[in-house]
Protein backbone atom coordinates (compact mmCIF):
# COMPACT_ATOMS: atom_id res chain seq x y z
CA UNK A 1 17.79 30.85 -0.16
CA UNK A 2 14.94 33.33 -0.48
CA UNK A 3 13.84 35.07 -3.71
CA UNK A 4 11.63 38.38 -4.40
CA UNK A 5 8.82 37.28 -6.25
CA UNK A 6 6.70 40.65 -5.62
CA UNK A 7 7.05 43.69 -4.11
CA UNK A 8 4.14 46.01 -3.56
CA UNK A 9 4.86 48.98 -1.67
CA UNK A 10 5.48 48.18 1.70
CA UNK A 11 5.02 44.53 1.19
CA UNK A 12 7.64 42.12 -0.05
CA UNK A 13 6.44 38.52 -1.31
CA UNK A 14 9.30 36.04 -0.86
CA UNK A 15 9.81 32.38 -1.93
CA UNK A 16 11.51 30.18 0.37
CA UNK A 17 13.89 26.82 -1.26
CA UNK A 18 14.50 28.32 -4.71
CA UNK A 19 18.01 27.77 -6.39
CA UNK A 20 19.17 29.00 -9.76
CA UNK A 21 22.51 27.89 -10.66
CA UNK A 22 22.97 30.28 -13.13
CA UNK A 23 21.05 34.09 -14.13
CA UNK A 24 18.23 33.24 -16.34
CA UNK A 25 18.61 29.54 -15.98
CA UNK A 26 16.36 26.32 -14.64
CA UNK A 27 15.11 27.15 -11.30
CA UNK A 28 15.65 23.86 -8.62
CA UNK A 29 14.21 23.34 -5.16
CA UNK A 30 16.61 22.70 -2.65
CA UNK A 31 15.50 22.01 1.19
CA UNK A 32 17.47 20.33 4.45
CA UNK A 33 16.46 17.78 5.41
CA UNK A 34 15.26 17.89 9.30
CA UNK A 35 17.53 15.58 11.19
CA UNK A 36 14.53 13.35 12.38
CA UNK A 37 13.03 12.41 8.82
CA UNK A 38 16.72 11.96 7.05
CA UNK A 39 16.06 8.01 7.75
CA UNK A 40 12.99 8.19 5.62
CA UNK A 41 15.37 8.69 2.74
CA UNK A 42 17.76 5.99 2.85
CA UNK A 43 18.42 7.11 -0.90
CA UNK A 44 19.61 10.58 0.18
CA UNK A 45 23.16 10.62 1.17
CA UNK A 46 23.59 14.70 1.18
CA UNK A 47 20.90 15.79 3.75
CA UNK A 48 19.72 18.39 1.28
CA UNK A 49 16.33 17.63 -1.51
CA UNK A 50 17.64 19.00 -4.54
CA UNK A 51 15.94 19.09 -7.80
CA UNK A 52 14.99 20.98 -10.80
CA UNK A 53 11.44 23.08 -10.88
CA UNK A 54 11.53 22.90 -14.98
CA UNK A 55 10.68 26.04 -15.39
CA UNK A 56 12.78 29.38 -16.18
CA UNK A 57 9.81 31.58 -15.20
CA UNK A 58 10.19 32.89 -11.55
CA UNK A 59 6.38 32.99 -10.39
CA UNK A 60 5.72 29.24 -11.67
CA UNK A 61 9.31 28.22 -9.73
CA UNK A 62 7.90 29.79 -6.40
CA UNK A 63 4.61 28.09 -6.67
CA UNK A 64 5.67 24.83 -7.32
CA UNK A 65 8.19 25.07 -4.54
CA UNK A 66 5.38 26.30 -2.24
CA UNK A 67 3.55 23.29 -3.49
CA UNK A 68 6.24 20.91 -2.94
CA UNK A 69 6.87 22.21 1.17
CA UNK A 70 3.55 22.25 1.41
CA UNK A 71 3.23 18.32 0.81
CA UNK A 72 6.57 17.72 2.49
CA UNK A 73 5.24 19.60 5.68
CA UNK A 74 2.33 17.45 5.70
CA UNK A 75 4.09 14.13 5.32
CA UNK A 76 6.96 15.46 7.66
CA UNK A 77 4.43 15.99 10.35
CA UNK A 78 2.78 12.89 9.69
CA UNK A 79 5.87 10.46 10.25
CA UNK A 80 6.57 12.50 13.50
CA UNK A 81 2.83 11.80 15.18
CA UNK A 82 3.86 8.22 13.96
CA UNK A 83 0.65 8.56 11.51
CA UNK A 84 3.22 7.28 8.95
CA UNK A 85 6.28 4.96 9.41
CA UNK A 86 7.83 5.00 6.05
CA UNK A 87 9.30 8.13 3.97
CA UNK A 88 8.39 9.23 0.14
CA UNK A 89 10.48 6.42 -1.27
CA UNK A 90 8.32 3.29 0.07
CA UNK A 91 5.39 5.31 -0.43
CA UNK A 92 6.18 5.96 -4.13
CA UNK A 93 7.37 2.51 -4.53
CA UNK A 94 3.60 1.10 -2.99
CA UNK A 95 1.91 3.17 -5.66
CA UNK A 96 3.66 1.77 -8.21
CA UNK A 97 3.28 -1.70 -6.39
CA UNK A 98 -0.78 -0.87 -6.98
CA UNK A 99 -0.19 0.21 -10.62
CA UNK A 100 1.60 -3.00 -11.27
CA UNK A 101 -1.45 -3.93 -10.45
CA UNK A 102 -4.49 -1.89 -12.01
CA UNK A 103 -4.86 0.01 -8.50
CA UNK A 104 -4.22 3.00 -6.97
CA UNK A 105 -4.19 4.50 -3.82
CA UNK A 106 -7.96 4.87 -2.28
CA UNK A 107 -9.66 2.33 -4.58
CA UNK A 108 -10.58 -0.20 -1.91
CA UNK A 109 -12.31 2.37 -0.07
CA UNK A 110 -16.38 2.76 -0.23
CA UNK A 111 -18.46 1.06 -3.25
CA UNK A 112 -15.50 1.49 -5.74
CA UNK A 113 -13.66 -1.17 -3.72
CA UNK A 114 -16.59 -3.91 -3.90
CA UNK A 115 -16.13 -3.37 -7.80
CA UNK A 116 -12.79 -3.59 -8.85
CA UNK A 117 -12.63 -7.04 -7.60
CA UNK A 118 -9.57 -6.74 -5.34
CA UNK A 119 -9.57 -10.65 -4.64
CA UNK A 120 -6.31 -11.23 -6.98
CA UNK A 121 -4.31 -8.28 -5.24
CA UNK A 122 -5.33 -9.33 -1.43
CA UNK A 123 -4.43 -12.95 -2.53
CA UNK A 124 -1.08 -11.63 -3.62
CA UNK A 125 -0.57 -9.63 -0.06
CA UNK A 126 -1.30 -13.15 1.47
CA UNK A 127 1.17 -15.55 -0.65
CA UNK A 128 3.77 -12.76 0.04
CA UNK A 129 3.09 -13.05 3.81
CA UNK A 130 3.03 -16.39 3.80
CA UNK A 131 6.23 -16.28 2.19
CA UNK A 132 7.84 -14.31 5.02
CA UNK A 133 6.45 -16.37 7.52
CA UNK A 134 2.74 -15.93 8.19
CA UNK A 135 0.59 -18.60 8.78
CA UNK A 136 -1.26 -19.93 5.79
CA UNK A 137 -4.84 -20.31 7.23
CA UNK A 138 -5.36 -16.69 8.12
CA UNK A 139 -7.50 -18.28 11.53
CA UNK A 140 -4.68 -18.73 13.03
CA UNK A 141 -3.81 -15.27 12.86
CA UNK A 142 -5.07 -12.87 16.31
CA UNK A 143 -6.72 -10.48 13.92
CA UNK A 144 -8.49 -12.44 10.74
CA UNK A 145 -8.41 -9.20 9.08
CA UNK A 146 -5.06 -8.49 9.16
CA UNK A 147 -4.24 -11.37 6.75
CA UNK A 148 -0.36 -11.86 8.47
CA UNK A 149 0.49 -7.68 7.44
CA UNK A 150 2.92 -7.39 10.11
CA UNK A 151 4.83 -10.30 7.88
CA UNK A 152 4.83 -8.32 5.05
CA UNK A 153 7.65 -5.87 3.71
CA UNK A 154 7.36 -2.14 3.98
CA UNK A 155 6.47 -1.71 0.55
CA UNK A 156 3.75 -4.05 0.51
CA UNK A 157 2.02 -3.39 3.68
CA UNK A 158 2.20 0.54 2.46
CA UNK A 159 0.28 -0.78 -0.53
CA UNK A 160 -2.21 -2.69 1.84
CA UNK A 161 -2.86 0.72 3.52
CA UNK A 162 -2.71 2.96 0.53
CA UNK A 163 -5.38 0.86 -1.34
CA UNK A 164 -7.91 0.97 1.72
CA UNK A 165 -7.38 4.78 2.93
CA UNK A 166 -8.75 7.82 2.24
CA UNK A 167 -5.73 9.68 3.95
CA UNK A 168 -3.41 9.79 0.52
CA UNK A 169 0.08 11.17 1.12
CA UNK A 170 1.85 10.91 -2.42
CA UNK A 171 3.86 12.96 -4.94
CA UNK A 172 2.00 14.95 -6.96
């Protein structure tokens, strides 16, 4: 549903994925979801995002919901160049896989990285690899680099890439 935020004249400002269940109430976004990225949320059984802005006020309502298609747009578009093989819900669950850890997203990228000392989390990656199957002497891997990632879950290979890219897609 659309909503008048402004009008000016000949011009008419509208706000796209604003729902108010009742007049003077909580304002919630509500989007379909495209047909291609529905597998990307496993968790979502209706087809439809639905969820509350917080907010009474009109003008803050349309801006976060602009906010929020914004992001989804970009991650949308992303997982259909194939840039990005796993939905918002792996994704969230990676960052909080690197907070478990004293990490987030980016930190293994440029000086920072050399720092932090991310020895303990990279050994982790491994074991858990090695758990699913990798080898454990990473030589006998093709790539030496790779450590055995395509051996590890979703959620932890996310958190591989998260930590070394600059490219963050997240919630905000």
């Amino acid at each position: 549903m659309s909503v008048v935020v402004m009008e000016s004249g000949a011009f008419v400002l509208m706000a796209k994925y604003l729902h108010q269940k009742q007049q003077g109430g909580v304002w919630y976004y509500r989007r379909r979801l495209p047909d291609e990225i529905r597998k990307h949320y496993p968790d979502n059984n209706t087809g439809i995002l639905f969820y509350s802005l917080k907010t009474k006020d009109e003008r803050e309502a349309a801006r976060k919901a602009n906010r929020d298609a914004l992001q989804q747009d970009a991650l949308w578009k992303a997982i259909r160049e194939g840039q990005v093989a796993h939905g918002p819900e792996v994704i969230a669950a990676a960052e909080e896989l690197l907070r478990t850890h004293g990490l987030k997203p980016g930190d293994g990228c440029g000086e920072k990285g050399k720092d932090l000392g991310l020895e303990p989390f990279q050994d982790f990656l491994h074991r858990e690899a090695v758990s699913m199957g990798a080898p454990r002497d990473s030589s006998e891997t093709e790539n030496e680099e790779d450590h055995g990632r395509e051996y590890l879950p979703p959620v932890h290979r996310t958190a591989g890439d998260l930590l070394f890219s600059t490219a963050l897609l997240h919630k905000s």
